[in-house]
Protein backbone atom coordinates (compact mmCIF):
# COMPACT_ATOMS: atom_id res chain seq x y z
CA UNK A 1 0.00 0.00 0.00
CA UNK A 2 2.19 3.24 -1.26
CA UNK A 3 1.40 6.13 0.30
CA UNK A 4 -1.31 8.28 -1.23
CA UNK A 5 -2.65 4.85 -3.33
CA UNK A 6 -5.83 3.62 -1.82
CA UNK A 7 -6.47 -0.19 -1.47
CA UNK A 8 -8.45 -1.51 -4.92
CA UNK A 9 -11.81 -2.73 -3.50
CA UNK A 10 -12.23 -4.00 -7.28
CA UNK A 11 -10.45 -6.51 -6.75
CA UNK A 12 -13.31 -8.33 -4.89
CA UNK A 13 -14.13 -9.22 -1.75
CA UNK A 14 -12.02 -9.98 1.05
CA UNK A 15 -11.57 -14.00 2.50
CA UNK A 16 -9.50 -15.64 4.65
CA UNK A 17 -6.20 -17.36 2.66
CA UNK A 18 -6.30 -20.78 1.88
CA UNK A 19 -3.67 -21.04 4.45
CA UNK A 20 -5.86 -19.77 6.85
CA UNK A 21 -3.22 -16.39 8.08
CA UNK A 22 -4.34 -13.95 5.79
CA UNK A 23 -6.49 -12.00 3.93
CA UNK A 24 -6.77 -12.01 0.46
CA UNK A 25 -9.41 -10.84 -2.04
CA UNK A 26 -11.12 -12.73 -4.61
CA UNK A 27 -8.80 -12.56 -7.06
CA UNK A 28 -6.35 -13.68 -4.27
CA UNK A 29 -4.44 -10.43 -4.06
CA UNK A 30 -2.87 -9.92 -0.77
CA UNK A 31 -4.89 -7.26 1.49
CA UNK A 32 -3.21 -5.72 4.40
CA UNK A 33 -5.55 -4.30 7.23
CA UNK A 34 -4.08 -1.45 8.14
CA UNK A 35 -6.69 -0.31 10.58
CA UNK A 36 -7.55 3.03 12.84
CA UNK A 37 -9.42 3.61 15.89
CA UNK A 38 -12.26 5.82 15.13
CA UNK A 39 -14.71 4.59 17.10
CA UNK A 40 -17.22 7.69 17.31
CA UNK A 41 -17.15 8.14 14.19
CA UNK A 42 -20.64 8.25 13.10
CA UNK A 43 -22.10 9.45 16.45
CA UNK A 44 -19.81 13.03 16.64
CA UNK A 45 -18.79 14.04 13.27
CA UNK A 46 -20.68 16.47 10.60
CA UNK A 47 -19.75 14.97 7.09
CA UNK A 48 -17.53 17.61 6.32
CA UNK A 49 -15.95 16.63 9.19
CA UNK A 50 -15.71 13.03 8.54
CA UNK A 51 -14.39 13.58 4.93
CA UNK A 52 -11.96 15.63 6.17
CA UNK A 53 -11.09 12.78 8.47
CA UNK A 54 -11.18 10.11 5.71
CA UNK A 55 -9.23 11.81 3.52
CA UNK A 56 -6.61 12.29 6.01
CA UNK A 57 -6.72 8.29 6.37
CA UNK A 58 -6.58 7.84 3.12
CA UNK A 59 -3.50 9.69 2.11
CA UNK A 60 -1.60 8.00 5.04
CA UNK A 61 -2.29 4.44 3.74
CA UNK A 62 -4.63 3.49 6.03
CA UNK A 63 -7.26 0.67 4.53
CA UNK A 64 -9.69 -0.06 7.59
CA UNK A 65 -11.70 2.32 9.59
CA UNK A 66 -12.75 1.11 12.82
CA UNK A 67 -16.34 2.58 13.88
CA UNK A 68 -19.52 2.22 16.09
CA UNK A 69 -23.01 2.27 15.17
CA UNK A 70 -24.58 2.35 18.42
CA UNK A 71 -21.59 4.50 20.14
CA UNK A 72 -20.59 4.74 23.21
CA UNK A 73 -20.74 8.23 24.47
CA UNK A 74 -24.64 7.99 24.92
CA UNK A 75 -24.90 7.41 22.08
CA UNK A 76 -28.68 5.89 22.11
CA UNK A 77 -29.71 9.66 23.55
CA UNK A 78 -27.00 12.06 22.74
CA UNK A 79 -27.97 12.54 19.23
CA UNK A 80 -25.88 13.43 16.45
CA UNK A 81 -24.16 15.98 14.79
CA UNK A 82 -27.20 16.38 12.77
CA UNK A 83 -29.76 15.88 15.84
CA UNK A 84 -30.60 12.39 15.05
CA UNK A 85 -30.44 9.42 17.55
CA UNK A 86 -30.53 5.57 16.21
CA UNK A 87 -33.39 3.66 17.70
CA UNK A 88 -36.78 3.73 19.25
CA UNK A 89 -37.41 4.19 22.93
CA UNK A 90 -33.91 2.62 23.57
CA UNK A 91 -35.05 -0.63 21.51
CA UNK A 92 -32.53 -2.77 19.09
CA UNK A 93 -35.63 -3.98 17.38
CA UNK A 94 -36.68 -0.69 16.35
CA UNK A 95 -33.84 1.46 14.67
CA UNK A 96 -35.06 5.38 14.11
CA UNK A 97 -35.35 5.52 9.81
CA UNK A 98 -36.96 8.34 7.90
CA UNK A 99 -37.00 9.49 4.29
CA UNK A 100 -35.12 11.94 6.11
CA UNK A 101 -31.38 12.16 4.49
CA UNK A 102 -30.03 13.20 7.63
CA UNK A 103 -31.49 10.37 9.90
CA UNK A 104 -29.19 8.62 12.13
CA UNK A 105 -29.11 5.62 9.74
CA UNK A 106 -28.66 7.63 6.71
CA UNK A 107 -25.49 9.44 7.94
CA UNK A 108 -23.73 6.63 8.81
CA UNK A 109 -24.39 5.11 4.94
CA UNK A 110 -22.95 8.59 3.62
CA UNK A 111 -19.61 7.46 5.97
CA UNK A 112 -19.37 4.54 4.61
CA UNK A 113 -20.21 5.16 1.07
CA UNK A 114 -17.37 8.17 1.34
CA UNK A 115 -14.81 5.55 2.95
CA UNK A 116 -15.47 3.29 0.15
CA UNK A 117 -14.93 6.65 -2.46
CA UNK A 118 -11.56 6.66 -0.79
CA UNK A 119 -10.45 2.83 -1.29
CA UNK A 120 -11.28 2.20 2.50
CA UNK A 121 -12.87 -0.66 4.43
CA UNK A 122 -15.22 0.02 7.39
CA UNK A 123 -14.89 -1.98 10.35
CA UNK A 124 -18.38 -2.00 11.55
CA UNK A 125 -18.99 -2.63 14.98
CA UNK A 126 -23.12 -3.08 15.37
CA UNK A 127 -22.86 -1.51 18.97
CA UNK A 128 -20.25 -0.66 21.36
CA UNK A 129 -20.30 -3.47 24.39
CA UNK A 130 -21.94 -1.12 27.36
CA UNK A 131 -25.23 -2.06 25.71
CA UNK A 132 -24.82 -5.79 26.46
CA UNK A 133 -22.60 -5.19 29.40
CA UNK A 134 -22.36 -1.91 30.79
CA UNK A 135 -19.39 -2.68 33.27
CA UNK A 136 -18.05 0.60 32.66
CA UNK A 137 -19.19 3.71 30.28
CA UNK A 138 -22.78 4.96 30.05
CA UNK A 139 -24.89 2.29 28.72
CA UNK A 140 -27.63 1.59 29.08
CA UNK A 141 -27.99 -2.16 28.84
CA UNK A 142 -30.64 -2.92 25.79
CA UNK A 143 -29.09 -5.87 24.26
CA UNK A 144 -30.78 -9.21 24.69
CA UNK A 145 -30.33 -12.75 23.30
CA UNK A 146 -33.67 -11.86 21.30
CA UNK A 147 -32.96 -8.74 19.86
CA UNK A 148 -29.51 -9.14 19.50
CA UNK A 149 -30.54 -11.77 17.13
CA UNK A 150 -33.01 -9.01 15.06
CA UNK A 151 -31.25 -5.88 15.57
CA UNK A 152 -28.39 -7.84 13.86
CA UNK A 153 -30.50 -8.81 11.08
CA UNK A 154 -31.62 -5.81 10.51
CA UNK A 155 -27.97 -4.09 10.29
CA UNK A 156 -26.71 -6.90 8.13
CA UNK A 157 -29.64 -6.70 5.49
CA UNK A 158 -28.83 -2.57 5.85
CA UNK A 159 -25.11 -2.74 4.78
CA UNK A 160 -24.84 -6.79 3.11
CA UNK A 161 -24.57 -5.15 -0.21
CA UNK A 162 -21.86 -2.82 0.87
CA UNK A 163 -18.60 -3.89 -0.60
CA UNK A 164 -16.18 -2.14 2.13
CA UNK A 165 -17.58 -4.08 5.49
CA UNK A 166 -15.73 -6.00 7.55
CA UNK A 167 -17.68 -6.57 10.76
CA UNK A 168 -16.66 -6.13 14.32
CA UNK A 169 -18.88 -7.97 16.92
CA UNK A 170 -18.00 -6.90 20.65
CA UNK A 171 -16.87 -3.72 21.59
CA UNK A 172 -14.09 -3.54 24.55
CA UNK A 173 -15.63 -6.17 26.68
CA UNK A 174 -15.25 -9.91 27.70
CA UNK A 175 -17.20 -12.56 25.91
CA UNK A 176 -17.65 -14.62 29.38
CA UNK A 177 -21.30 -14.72 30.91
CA UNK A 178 -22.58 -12.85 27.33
CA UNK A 179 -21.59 -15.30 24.57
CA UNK A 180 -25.15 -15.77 23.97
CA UNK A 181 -25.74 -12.66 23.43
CA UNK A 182 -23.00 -12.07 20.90
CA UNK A 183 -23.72 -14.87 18.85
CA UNK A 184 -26.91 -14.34 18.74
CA UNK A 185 -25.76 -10.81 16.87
CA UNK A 186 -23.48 -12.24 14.77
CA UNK A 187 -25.58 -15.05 13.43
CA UNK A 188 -28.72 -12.75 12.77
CA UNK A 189 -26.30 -10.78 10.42
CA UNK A 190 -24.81 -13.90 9.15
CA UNK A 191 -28.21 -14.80 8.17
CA UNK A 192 -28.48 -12.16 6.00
CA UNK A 193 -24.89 -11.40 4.80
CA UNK A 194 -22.28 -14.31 4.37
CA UNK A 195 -20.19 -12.27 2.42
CA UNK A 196 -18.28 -10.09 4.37
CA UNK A 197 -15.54 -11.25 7.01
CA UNK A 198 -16.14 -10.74 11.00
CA UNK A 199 -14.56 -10.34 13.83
CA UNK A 200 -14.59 -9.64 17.56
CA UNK A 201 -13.06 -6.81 19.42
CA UNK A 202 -12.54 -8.03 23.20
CA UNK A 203 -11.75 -6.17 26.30
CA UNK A 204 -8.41 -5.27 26.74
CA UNK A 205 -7.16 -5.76 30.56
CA UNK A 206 -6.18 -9.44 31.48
CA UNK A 207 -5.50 -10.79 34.77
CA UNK A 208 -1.87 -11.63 33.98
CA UNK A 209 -1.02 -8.18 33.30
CA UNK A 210 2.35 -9.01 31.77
CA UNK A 211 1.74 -12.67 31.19
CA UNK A 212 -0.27 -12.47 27.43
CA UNK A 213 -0.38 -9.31 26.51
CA UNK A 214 -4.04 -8.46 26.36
CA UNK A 215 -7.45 -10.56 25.71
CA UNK A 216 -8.28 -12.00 22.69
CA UNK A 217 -11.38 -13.59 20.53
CA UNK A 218 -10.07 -16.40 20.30
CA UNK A 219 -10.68 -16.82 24.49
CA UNK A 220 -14.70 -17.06 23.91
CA UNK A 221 -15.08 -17.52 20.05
CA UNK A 222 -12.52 -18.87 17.89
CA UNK A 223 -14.72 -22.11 17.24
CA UNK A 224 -17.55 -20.31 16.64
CA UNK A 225 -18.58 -20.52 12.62
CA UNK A 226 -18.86 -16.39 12.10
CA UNK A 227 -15.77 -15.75 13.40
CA UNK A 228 -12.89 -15.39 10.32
CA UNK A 229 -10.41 -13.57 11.63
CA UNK A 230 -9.33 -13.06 15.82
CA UNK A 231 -8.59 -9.93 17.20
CA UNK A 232 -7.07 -8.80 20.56
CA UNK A 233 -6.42 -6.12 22.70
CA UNK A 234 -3.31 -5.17 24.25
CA UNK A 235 -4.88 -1.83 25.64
CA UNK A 236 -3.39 1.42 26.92
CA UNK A 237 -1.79 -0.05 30.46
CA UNK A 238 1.98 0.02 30.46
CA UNK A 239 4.61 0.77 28.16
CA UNK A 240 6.02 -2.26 26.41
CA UNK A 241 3.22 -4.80 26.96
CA UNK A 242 3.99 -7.86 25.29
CA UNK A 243 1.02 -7.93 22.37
CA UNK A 244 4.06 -10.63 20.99
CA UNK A 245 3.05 -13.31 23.36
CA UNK A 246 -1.14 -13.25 22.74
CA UNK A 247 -0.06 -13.08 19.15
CA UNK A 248 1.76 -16.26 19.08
CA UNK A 249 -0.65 -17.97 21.55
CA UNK A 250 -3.53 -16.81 18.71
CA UNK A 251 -1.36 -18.13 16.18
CA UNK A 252 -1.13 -22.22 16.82
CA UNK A 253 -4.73 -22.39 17.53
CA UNK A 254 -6.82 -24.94 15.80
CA UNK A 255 -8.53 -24.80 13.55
CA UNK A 256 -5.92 -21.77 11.90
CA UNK A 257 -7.11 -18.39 11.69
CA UNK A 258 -5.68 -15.42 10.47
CA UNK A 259 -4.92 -13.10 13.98
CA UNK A 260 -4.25 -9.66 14.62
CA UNK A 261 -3.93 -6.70 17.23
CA UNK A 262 -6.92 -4.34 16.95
CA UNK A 263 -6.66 -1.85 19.84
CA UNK A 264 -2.88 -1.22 20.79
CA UNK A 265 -1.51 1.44 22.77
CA UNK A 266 -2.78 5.30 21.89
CA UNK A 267 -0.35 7.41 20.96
CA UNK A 268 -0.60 10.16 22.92
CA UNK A 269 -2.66 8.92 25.55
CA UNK A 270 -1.92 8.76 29.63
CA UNK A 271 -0.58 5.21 30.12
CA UNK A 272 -3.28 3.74 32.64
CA UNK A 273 -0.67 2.26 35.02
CA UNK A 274 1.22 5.09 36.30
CA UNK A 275 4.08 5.17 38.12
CA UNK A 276 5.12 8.29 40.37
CA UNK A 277 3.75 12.13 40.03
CA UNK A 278 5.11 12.79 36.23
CA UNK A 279 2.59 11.84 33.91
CA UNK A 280 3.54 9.30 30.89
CA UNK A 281 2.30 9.04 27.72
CA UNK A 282 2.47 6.78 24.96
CA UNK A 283 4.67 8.02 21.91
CA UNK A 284 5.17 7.37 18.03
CA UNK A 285 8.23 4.78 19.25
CA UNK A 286 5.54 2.79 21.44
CA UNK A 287 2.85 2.48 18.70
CA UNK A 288 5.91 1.32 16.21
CA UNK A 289 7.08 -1.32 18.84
CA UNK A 290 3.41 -2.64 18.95
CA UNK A 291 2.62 -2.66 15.41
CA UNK A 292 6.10 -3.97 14.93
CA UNK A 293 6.01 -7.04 17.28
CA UNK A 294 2.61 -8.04 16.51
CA UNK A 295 2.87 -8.08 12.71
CA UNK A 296 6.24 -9.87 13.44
CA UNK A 297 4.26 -12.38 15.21
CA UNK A 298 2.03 -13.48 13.37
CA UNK A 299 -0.24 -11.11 13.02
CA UNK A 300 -2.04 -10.22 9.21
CA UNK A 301 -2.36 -6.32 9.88
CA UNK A 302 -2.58 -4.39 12.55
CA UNK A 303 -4.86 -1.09 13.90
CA UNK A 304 -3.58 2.25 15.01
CA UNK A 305 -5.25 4.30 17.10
CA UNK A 306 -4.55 7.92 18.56
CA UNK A 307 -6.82 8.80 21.89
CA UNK A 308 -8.28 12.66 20.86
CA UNK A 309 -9.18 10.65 17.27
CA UNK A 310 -10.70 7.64 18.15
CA UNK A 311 -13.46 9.56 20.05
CA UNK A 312 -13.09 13.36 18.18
CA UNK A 313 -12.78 14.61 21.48
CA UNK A 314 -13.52 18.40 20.39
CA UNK A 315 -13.34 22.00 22.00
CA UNK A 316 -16.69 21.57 23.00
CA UNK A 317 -16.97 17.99 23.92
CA UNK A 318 -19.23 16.84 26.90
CA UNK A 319 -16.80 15.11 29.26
CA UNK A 320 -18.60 11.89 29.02
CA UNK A 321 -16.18 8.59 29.93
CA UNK A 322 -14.40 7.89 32.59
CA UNK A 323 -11.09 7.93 30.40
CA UNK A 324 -11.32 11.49 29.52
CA UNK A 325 -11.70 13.26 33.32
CA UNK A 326 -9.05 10.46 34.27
CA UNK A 327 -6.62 10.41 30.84
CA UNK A 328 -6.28 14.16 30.00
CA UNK A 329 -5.31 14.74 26.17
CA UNK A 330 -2.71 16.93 24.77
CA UNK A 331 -4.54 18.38 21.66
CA UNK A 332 -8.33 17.92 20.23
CA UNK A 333 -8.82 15.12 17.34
CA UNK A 334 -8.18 17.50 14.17
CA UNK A 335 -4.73 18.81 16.16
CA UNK A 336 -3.62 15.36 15.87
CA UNK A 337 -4.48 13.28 12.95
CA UNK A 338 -0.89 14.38 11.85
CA UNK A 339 0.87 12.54 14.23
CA UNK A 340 4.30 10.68 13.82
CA UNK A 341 3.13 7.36 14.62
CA UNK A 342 -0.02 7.56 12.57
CA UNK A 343 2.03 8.85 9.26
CA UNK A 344 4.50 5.62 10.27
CA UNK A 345 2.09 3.04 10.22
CA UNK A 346 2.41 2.83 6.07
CA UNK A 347 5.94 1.90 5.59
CA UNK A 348 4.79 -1.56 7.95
CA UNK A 349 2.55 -1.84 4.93
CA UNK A 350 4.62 -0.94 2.45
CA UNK A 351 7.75 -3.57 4.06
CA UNK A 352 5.02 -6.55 3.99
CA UNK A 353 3.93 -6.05 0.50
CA UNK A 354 7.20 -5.48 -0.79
CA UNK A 355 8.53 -9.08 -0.46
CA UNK A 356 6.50 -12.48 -1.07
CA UNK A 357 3.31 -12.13 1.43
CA UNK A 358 1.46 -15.08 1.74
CA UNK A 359 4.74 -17.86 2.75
CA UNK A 360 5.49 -15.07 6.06
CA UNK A 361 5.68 -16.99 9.07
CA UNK A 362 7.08 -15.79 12.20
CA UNK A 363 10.18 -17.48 14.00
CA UNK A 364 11.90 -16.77 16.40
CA UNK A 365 14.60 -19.25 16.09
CA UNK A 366 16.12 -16.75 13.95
CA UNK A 367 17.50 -14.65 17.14
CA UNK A 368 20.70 -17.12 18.28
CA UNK A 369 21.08 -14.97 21.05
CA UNK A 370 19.89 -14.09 24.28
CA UNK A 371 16.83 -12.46 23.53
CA UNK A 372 15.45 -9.60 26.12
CA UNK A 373 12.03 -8.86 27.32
CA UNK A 374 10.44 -5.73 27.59
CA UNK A 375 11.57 -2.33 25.49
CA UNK A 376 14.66 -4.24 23.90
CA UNK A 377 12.36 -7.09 22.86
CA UNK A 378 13.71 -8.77 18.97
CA UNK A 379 10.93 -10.00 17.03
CA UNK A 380 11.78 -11.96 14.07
CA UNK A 381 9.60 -12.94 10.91
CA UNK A 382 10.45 -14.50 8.02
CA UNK A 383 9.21 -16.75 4.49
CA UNK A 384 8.46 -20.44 4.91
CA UNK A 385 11.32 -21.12 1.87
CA UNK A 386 13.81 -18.57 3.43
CA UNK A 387 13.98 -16.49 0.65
CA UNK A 388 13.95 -13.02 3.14
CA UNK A 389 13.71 -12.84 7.10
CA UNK A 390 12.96 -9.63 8.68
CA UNK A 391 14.06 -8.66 12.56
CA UNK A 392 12.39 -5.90 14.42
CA UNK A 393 15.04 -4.01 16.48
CA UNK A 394 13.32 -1.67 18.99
CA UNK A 395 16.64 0.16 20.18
CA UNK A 396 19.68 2.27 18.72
CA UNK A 397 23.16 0.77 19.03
CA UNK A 398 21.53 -3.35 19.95
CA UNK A 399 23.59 -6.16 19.46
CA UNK A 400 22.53 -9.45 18.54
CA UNK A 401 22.95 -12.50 16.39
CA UNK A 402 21.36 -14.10 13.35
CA UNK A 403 20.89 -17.88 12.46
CA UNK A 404 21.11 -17.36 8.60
CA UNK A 405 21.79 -20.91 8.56
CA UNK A 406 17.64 -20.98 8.65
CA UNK A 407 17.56 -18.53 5.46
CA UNK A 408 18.18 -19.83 1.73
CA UNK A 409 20.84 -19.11 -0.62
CA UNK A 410 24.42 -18.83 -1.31
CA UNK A 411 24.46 -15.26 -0.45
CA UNK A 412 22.69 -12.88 1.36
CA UNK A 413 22.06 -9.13 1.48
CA UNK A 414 21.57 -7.19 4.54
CA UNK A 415 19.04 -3.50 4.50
CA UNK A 416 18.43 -1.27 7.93
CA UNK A 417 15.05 -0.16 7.00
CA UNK A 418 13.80 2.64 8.61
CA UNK A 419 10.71 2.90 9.92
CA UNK A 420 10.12 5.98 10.69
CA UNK A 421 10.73 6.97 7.09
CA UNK A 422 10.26 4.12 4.79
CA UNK A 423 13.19 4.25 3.62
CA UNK A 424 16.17 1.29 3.38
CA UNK A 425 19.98 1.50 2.76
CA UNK A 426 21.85 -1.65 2.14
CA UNK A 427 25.04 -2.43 4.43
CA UNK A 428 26.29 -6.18 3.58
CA UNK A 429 26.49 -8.98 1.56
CA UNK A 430 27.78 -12.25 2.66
CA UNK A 431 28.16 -15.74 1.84
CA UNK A 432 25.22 -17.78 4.44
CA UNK A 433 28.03 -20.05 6.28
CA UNK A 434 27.36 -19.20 9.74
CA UNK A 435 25.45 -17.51 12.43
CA UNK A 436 26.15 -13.66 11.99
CA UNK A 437 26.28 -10.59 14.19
CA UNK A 438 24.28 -7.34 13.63
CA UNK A 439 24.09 -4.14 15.24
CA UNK A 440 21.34 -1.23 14.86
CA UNK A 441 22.65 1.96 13.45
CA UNK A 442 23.47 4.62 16.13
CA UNK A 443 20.56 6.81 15.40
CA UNK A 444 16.67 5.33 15.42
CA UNK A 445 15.65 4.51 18.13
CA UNK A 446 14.15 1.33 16.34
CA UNK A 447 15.04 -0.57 12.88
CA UNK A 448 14.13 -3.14 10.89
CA UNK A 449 16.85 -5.63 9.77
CA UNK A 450 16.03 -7.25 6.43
CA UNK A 451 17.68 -10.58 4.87
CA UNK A 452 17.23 -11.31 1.72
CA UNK A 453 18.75 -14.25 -0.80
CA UNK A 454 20.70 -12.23 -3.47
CA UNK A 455 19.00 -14.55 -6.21
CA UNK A 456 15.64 -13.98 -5.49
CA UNK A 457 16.51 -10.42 -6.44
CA UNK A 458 13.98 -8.38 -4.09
CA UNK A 459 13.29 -4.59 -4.71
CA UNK A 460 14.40 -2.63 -1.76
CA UNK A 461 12.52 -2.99 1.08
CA UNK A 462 9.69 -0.98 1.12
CA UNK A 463 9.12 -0.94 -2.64
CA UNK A 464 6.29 -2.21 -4.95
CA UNK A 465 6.60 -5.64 -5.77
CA UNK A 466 5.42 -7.17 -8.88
CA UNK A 467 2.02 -8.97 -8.31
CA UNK A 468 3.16 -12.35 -9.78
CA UNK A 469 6.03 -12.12 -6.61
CA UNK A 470 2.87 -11.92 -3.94
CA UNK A 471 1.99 -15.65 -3.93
């Protein structure tokens, strides 16, 4: 996905690979999900406001929009930007429609009609999870196992003809005690719509804090017939948590199933564990090291997210979570949809497609030594034949060694590639005799180390590579 060049949705519809770890479209083109947060999206945002988002998105690669129908900042009674609420006395079974073009319903087809304009995917969550489980948030609780079942008809005969939907069941909260009540929304869309992929998007905090890295679908649903693709949620807690580790467990489950991080860390947002008076925050380095490791692991794409954006947290926003009053932000959501970390997030796009994407596998038998934990973590990926391996170096100046002896080829050519920037300079080549040692440039903090055999004869990292290359 080059920068400014929005994903072809011509190319069909999106499936699951026949190996069962990516996504592909019909024609069995590779499709990255490069996904961001934007979660009140349809509930806070005129539409000149949400094209100006979406174009934004657009230029900086991005392919998935993440975003709620029934939202959570009240959104059954605060209404929208255009007055309009979604449903009927608080009832799933009775969504608010008009001939109206500015009803609740109607706005949110204009979003995703203008995402799909722009090349993008939406990932449609039905409702956020405080209206089967309030837990936290506003609510109120108005999901049932009977109208989840209709309301999720309903939304999937509304948007089955849509070509840019990828659906989201969940909404930041555990599948335990309401699995019911999920499936039951899932399978009254399925109903209706078996052509477009689905998800879940679990709660974040786990009771191991720093044992897997974050909840995922797979937990409550990854037998269950709708679910494609599992998602998980390494959250906003500490800096450094291991996404890595839920990744790989995600990874060897059975039957396979293509896996991937959908709520990280916020860039820019208070980390929720703090430590001392001085307040932390997440920075473009910590969503790089998360998109980084996941992908790394396992993961088919990965989702970005930046605090102020996700809920367009304006100069005249109602203080309505408990996040906001507790995690205060640094600038509003149009201030920062020029971050550093969200402009980054294309040249992880760009590295995957530019070498063969459907034999990646990750191993980490390609780090011979010691391997640390936490912010100096090595993450290493590479393609089933050996043709290219790729390490994810976190820190400047980082010592470590290579098995090449797992790679292919005579020879092999060494790249730092930058990913800050995009860009790749090559340093070596070297016969593949023996385990070798590498060490990050000086300046960074974080590179990518990129092996590739010499006959294969790869672009530079980053580049375009030929279609016929991809499979």
């Amino acid at each position: 996905m080059q920068q400014d060049e929005p994903v072809d949705i011509s190319r069909g519809d999106l499936r699951v690979s026949d190996n069962g770890r990516f996504l592909v479209h019909e024609d069995g083109t590779p499709f990255f999900y490069l996904g961001d947060t934007a979660w009140e999206l349809f509930h806070r945002l005129t539409r000149d406001e949400a094209e100006q988002y979406l174009e934004n998105r657009r230029r900086k690669g991005f392919t998935v929009i993440q975003a709620v129908a029934l939202a959570e900042m009240d959104g059954l009674h605060i209404p929208n930007a255009y007055g309009a609420t979604p449903l009927i006395d608080d009832d799933p079974g009775k969504p608010r429609t008009s001939p109206d073009d500015y009803d609740y319903w109607d706005h949110v087809d204009w979003v995703v009609d203008k995402a799909r304009e722009k090349g993008m995917y939406i990932g449609l969550l039905p409702t956020w999870g405080d209206k089967v489980q309030k837990a936290w948030g506003v609510g109120p609780v108005v999901l049932n196992v009977e109208n989840a079942r209709v309301y999720g008809r309903w939304i999937g005969e509304r948007y089955k003809d849509k070509s840019n939907i990828i659906w989201i069941m969940g909404g930041d909260r555990r599948g335990k005690r309401y699995t019911e009540i999920w499936n039951a929304m899932a399978e009254g869309i399925k109903s209706v719509d078996s052509r477009h992929l689905m998800t879940y998007h679990p709660w974040g905090i786990y009771l191991k804090l720093m044992g897997w890295g974050g909840n995922s679908s797979g937990i409550w649903f990854h037998k269950e017939p709708w679910l494609d693709f599992n998602m998980m949620q390494s959250s906003h807690l500490v800096r450094n948590q291991d996404n890595y580790r839920r990744i790989a467990h995600d990874y060897v489950r059975k039957p396979a199933k293509p896996c991937m991080d959908g709520e990280p860390n916020y860039e820019d947002s208070v980390l929720m564990l703090q430590v001392g008076k001085k307040t932390r925050r997440f920075r473009d380095h910590d969503v790089r090291k998360a998109a980084y490791w996941s992908v790394f692991a396992g993961s088919h794409g990965h989702t970005y997210g930046s605090y102020s954006v996700c809920l367009f947290i304006s100069r005249d926003s109602p203080k309505l979570d408990i996040f906001t009053a507790r995690l205060p932000i640094e600038k509003y959501w149009d201030e920062s949809l020029d971050r550093p970390g969200a402009a980054h997030m294309v040249h992880l796009c760009n590295l995957m497609e530019s070498r063969p994407f459907l034999t990646r596998i990750p191993d980490q038998g390609l780090i011979a030594s010691r391997n640390r934990l936490a912010g100096k973590h090595l993450q290493a990926t590479r393609s089933s034949d050996g043709d290219y391996a790729m390490v994810y170096v976190p820190t400047s100046n980082q010592s470590f060694t290579v098995d090449v002896l797992r790679l292919a080829g005579k020879r092999l050519i060494a790249w730092w590639y930058d990913p800050r920037t995009g860009k790749a300079k090559s340093f070596d080549e070297f016969d593949r005799v023996k385990e070798t040692r590498f060490t990050s440039p000086a300046d960074g903090p974080d590179w990518v180390l990129v092996l590739d055999n010499v006959s294969r004869g790869f672009p530079e990292p980053g580049s375009p590579l030929p279609v016929f290359k991809f499979l």
